[in-house]
Protein backbone atom coordinates (compact mmCIF):
# COMPACT_ATOMS: atom_id res chain seq x y z
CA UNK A 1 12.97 26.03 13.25
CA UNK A 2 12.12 22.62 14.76
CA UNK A 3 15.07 20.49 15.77
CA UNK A 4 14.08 16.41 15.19
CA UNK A 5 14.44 14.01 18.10
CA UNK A 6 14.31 10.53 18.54
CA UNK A 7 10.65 8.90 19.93
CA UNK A 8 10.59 6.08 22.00
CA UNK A 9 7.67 4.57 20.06
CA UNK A 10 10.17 4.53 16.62
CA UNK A 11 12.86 3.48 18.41
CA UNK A 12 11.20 0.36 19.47
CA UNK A 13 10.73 -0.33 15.98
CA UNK A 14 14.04 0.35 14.74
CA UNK A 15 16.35 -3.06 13.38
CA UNK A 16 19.50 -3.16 14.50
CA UNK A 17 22.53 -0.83 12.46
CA UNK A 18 24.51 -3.94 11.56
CA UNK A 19 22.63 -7.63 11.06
CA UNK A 20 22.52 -9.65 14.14
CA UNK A 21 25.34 -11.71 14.03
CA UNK A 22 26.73 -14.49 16.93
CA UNK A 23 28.83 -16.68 14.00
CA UNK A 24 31.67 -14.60 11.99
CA UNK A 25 32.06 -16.13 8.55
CA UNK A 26 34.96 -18.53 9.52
CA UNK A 27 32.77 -19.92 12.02
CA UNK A 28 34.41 -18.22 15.13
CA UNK A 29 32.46 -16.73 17.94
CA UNK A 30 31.20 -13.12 17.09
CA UNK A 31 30.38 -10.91 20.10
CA UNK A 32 27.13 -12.03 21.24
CA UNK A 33 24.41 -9.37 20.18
CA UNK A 34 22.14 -7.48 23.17
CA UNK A 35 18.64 -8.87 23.56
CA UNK A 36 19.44 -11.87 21.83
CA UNK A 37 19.52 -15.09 23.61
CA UNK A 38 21.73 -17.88 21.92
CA UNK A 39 20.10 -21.18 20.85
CA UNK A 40 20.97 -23.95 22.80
CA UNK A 41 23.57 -26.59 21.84
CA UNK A 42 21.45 -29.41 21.23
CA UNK A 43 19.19 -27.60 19.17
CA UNK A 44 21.81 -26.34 17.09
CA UNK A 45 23.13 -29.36 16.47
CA UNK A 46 19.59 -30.72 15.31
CA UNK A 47 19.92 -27.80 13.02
CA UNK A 48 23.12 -28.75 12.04
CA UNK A 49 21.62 -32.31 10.80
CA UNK A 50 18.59 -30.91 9.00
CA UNK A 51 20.71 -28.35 6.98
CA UNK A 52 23.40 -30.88 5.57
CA UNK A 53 20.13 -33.08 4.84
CA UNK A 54 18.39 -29.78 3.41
CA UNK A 55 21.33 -29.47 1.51
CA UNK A 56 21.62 -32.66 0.05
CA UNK A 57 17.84 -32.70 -0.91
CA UNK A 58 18.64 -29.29 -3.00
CA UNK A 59 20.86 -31.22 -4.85
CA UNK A 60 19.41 -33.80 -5.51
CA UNK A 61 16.13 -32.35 -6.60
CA UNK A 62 17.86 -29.86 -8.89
CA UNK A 63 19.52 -33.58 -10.47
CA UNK A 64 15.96 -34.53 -10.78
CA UNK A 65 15.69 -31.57 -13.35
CA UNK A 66 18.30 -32.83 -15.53
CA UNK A 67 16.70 -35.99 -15.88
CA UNK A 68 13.19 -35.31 -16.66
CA UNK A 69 11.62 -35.61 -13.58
CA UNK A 70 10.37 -32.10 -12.58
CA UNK A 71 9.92 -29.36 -14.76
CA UNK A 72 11.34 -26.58 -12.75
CA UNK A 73 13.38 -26.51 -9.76
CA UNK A 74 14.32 -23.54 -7.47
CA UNK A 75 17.19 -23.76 -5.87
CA UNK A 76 17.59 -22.74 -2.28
CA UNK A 77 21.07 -23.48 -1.97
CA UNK A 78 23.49 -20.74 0.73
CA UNK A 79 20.09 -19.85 2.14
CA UNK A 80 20.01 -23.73 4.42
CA UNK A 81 20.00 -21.57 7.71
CA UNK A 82 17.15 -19.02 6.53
CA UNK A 83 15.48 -22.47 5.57
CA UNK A 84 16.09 -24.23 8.79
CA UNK A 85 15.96 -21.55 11.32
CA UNK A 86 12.81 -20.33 10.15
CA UNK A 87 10.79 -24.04 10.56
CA UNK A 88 12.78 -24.74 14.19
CA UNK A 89 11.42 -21.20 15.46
CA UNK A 90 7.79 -22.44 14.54
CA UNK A 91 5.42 -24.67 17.24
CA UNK A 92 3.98 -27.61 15.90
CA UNK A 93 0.40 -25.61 16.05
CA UNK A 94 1.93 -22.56 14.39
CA UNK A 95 1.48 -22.17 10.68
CA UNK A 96 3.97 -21.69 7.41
CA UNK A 97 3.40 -19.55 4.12
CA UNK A 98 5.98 -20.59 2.06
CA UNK A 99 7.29 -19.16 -1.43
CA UNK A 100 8.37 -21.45 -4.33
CA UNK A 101 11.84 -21.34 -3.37
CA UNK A 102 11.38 -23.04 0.05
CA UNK A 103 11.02 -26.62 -0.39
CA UNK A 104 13.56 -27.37 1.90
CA UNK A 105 11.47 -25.86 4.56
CA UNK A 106 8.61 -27.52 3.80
CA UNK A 107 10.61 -30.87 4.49
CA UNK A 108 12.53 -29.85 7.30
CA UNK A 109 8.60 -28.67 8.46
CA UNK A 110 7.92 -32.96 7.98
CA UNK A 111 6.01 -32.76 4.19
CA UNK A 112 7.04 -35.39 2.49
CA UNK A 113 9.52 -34.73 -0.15
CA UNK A 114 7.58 -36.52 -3.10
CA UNK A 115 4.13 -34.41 -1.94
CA UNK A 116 6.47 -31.27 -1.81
CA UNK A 117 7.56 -31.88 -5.26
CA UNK A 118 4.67 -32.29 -6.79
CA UNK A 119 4.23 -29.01 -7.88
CA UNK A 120 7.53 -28.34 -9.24
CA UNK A 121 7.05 -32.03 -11.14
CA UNK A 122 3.79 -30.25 -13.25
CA UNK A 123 1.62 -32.16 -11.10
CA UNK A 124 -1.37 -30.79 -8.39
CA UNK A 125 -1.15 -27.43 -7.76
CA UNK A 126 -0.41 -28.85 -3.99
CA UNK A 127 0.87 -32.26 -3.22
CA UNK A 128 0.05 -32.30 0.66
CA UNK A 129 -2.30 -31.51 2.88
CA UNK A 130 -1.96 -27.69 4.31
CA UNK A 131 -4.44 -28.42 7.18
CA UNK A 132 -2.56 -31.99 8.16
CA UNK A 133 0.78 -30.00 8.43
CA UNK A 134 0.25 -26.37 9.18
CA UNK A 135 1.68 -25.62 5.70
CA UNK A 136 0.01 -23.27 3.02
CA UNK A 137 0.58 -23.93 -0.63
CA UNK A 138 3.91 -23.40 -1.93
CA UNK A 139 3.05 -19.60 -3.85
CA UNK A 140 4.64 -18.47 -6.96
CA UNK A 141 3.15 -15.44 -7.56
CA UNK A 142 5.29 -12.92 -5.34
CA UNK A 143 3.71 -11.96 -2.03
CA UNK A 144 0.43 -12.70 -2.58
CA UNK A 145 0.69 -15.17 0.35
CA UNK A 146 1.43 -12.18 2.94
CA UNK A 147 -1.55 -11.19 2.68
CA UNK A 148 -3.11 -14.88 3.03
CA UNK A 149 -0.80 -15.34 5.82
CA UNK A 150 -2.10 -11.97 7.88
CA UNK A 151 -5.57 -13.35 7.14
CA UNK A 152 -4.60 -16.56 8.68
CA UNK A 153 -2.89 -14.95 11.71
CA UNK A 154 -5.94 -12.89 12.27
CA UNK A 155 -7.88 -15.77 12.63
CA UNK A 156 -6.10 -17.31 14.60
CA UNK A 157 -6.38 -14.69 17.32
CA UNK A 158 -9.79 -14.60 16.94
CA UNK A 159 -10.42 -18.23 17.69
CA UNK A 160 -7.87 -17.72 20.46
CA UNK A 161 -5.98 -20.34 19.43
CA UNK A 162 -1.97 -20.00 20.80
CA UNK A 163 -0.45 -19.91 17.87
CA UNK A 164 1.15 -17.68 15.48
CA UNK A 165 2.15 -17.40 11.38
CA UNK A 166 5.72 -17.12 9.41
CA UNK A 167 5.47 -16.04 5.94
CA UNK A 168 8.78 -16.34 3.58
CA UNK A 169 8.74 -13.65 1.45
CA UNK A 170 12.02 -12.91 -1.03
CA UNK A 171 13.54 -9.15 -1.59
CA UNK A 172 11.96 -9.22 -4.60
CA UNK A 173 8.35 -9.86 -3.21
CA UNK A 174 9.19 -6.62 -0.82
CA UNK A 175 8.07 -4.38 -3.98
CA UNK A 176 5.28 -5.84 -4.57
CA UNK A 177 2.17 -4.25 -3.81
CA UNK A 178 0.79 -7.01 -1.74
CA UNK A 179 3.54 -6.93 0.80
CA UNK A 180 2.82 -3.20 1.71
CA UNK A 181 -0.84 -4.39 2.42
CA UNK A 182 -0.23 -7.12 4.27
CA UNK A 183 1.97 -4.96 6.46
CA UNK A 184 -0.38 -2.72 6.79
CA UNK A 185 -3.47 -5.09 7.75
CA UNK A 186 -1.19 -7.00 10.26
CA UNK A 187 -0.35 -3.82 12.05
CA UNK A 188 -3.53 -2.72 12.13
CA UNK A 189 -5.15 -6.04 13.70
CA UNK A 190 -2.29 -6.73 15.75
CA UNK A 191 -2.07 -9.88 13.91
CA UNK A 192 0.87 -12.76 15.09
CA UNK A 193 2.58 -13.37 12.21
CA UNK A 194 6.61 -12.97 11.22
CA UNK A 195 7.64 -11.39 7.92
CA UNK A 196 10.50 -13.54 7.37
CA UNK A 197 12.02 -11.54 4.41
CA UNK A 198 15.27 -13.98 2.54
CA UNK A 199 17.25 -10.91 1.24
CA UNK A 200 19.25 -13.47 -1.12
CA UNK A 201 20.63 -10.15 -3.03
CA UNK A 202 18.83 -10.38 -6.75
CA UNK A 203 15.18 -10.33 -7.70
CA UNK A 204 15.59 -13.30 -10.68
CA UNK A 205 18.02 -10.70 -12.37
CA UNK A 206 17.43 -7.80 -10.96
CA UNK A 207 19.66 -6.44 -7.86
CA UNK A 208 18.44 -5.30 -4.60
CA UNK A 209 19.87 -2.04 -5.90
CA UNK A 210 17.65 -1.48 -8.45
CA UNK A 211 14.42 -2.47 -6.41
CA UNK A 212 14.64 0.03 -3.37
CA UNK A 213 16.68 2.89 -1.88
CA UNK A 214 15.85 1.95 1.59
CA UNK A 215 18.82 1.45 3.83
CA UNK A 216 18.03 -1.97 4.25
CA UNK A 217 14.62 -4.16 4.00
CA UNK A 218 14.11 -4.48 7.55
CA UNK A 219 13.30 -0.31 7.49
CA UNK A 220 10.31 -1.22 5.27
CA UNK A 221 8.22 -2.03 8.51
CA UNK A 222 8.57 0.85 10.49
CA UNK A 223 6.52 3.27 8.41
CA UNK A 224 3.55 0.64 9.40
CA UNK A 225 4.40 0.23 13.24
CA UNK A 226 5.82 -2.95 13.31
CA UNK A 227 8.96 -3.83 15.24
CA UNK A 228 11.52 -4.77 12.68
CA UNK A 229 15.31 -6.35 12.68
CA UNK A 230 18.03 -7.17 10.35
CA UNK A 231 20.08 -10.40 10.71
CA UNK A 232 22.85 -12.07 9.22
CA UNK A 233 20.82 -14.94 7.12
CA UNK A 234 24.21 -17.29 6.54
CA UNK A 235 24.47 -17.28 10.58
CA UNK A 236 22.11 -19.73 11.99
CA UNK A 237 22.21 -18.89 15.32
CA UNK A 238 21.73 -15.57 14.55
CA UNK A 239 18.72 -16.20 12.32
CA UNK A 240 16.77 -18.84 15.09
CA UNK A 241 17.65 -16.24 17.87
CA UNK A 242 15.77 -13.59 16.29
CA UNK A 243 13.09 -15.58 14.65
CA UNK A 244 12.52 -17.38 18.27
CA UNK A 245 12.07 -13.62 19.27
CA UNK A 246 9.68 -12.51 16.86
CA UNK A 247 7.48 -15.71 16.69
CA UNK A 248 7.62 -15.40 20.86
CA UNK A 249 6.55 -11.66 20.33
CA UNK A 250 4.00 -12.32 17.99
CA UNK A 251 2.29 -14.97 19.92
CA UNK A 252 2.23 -12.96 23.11
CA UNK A 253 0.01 -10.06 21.21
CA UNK A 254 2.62 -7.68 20.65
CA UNK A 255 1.78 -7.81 16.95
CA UNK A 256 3.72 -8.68 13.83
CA UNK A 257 7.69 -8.55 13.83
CA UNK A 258 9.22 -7.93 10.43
CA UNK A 259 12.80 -9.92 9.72
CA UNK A 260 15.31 -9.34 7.17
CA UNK A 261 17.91 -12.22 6.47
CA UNK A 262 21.14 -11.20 4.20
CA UNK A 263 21.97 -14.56 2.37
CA UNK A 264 22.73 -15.17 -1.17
CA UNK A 265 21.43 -17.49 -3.85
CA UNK A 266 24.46 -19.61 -4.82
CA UNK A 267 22.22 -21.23 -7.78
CA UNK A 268 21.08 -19.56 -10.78
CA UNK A 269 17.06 -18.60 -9.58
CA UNK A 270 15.87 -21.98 -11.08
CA UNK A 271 17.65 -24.52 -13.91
CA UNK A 272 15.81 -22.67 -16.51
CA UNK A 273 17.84 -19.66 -15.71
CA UNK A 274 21.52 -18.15 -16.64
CA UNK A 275 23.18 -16.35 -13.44
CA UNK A 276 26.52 -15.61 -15.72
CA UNK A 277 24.69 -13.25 -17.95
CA UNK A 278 23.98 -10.15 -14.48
CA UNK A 279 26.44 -11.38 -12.27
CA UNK A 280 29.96 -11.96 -11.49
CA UNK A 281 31.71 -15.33 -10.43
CA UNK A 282 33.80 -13.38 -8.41
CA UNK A 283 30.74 -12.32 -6.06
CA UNK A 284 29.70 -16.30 -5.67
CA UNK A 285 32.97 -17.20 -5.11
CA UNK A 286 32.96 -14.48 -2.13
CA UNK A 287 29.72 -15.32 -0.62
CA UNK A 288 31.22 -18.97 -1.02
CA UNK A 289 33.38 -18.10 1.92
CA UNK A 290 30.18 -17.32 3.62
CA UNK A 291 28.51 -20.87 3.60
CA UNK A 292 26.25 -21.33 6.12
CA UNK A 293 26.68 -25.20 6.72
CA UNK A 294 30.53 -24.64 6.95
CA UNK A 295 29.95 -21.93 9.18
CA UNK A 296 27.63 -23.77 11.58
CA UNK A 297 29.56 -26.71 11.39
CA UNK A 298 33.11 -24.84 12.60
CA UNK A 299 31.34 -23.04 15.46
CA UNK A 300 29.88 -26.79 16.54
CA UNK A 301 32.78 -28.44 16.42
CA UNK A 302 34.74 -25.38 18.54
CA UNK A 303 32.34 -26.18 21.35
CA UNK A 304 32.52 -29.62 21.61
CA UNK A 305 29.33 -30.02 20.22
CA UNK A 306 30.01 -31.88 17.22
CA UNK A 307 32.56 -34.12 16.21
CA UNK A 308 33.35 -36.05 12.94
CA UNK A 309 31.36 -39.31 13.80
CA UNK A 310 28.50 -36.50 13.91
CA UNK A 311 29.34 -35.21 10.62
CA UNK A 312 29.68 -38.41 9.17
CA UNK A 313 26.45 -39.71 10.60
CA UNK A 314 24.26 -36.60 9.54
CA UNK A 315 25.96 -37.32 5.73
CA UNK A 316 24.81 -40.63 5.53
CA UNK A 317 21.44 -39.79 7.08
CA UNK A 318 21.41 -37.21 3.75
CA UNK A 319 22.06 -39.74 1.26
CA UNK A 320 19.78 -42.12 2.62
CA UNK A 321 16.94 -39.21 2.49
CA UNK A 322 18.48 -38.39 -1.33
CA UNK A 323 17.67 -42.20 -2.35
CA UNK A 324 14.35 -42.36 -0.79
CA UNK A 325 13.55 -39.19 -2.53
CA UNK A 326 15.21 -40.26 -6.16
CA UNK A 327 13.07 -43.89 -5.67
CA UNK A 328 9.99 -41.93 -5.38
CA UNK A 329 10.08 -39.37 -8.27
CA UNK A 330 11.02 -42.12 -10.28
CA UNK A 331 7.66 -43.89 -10.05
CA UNK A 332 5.65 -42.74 -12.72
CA UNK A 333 2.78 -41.01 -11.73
CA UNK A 334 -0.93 -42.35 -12.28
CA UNK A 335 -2.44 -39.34 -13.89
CA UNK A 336 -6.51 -39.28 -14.12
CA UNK A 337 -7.13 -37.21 -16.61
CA UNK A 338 -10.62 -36.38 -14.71
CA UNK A 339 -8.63 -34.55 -11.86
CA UNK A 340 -8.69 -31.42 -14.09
CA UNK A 341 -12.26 -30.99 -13.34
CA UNK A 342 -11.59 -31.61 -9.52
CA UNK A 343 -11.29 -28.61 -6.63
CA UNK A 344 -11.92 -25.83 -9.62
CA UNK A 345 -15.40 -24.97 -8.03
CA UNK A 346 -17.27 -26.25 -5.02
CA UNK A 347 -19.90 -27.01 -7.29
CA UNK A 348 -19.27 -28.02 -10.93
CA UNK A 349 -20.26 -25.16 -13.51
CA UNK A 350 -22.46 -26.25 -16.27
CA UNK A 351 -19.48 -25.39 -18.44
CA UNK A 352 -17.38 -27.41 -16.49
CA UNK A 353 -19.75 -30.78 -16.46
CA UNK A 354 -20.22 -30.26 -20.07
CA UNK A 355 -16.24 -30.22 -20.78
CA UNK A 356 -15.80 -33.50 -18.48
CA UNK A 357 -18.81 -35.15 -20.71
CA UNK A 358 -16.39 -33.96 -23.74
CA UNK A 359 -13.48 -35.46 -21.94
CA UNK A 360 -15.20 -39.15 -21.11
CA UNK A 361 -16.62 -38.88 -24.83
CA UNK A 362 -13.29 -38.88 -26.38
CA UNK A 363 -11.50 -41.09 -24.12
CA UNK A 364 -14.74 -44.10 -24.58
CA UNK A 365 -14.66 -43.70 -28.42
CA UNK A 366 -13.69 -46.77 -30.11
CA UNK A 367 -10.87 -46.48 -31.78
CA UNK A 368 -10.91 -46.68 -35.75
């Protein structure tokens, strides 16, 4: 009868037993975690500014719902320091593989806000260029941009370029079949790129609970040899220590890193959606307590970091961004109705030229 022991090679892979945590929920200092080195103060404080903007962009954007103005909006509000921390931890040469629910990364990241919306508004499938900014298109099939994000990171080695990939991925995209490839490939090339997983508690409807058994998310990437961790995702400094640490360890060739964030998604999972009918206002309520700009803001302020001309400022600075965002979604767009035949092909089908002949017909014929 064998007795089983622990192997240094697993237990290099192993996340932590509790999340990484530096911030307690009231915003008081937590006992700072081993291997972890805290942010500094003047990048937390940038962070600080970009989440009350990120914040205030979520809001508005979901407003822009209500009026007509985009078809669909995903809210990413409680998940600001997931959001944040994961852009600041990226170089400007490193890239982003963002899901639908990240918009506010992608401004934080410097798309503009009226490009980022664009697909959310029914418009191009991608407002901006992913080449210009080092973004890949928003995705809204689940996880189906791991795998494009491994590719990308594989690439990038090869060209021996110095730069590595994060690719946002929700709980729900974690049972998808794509993830577990993309895991997979990455280990196997030794590819740089971060598995930022946004465990935000509830695939649309359906609880973490009844997607895996696993103890938490973060095991998921041991079984594939990749060096894994669990943070607290409300805790900004806890989330841009660790991402810092993977992104750093991916870049230096010690392969992928695999990070779980526990947040919550205070929203219902977009305006279409009714959060009432699978869970309780109790839970919100307690994840309210939670907040993650509250949190950040307390621990600031503690250190002498921040005071209330800061706060005040970075508000403004919000609803400034919120106007210039609300004047330019309420431009009408100029549609050209011959942009559905654009970027389907590198070279127009027959089928194709013949519909766009169709197309021109109608829109020539004089009218009766």
């Amino acid at each position: 009868m064998s007795t089983r022991t622990s192997h240094p090679a697993v237990d290099g892979l192993l996340p932590s037993a509790v999340p990484v945590r530096f911030v307690a929920e009231d915003g008081t200092a937590a006992e700072p975690p081993p291997g972890y080195p805290a942010p500094e103060g003047e990048r937390l404080v940038e962070a600080y500014r970009r989440m009350v903007l990120g914040r205030r962009f979520d809001r508005q954007a979901t407003a822009l719902t209500k009026q007509g103005r985009l078809a669909v909006y995903p809210s990413s509000r409680g998940q600001e320091a997931c959001q944040i921390a994961g852009v600041l931890a990226l170089r400007p040469d490193d890239w982003l593989f963002p899901t639908y629910r990240d918009t506010v990364a992608l401004v934080a990241r410097g798309v503009d806000p009226a490009e980022a919306l664009t697909l959310l508004q029914g418009g191009w499938h991608c407002g901006y260029d992913p080449a210009a900014v080092r973004v890949a298109p928003q995705c809204t099939p689940l996880a189906t941009q791991t795998v494009h994000a491994v590719g990308m990171a594989d690439a990038l080695r090869r060209k021996g370029e110095d730069a590595a990939v994060m690719a946002f991925v929700g709980d729900g995209g974690t049972s998808e079949g794509d993830f577990h490839e993309a895991l997979n490939y990455a280990a196997v090339l030794r590819a740089p790129v971060v598995f930022f997983v946004q465990n935000n508690k509830y695939a649309i409807s359906v609880p973490l609970a009844k997607q895996t058994a696993a103890p938490a998310l973060a095991y998921k990437g041991i079984g594939y040899g990749i060096r894994s961790e669990q943070v607290d995702g409300n805790d900004l400094v806890a989330v841009l220590s660790v991402l810092t640490t993977a992104m750093e360890h991916a870049r230096s060739g010690e392969g992928p890193f695999l990070v779980e964030a526990h947040t919550y998604r205070m929203d219902a999972h977009t305006n279409a959606d009714d959060a009432s009918r699978y869970r309780e206002s109790a839970e919100v309520e307690q994840w309210e307590s939670a907040d993650p700009v509250a949190r950040l803001e307390t621990y600031l302020r503690d250190r002498g970091l921040l005071g209330t001309e800061d706060v005040t400022a970075a508000q403004k600075a919000a609803e400034e961004f919120a106007a210039r965002v609300r004047e330019a979604m309420n431009a009408d767009p100029e549609a050209d109705p011959f942009e559905l035949f654009e970027h389907v092909f590198a070279e127009p089908t027959g089928q194709l030229r013949e519909q766009r002949a169709q197309l021109e017909s109608e829109l020539t014929a004089p009218e009766d």
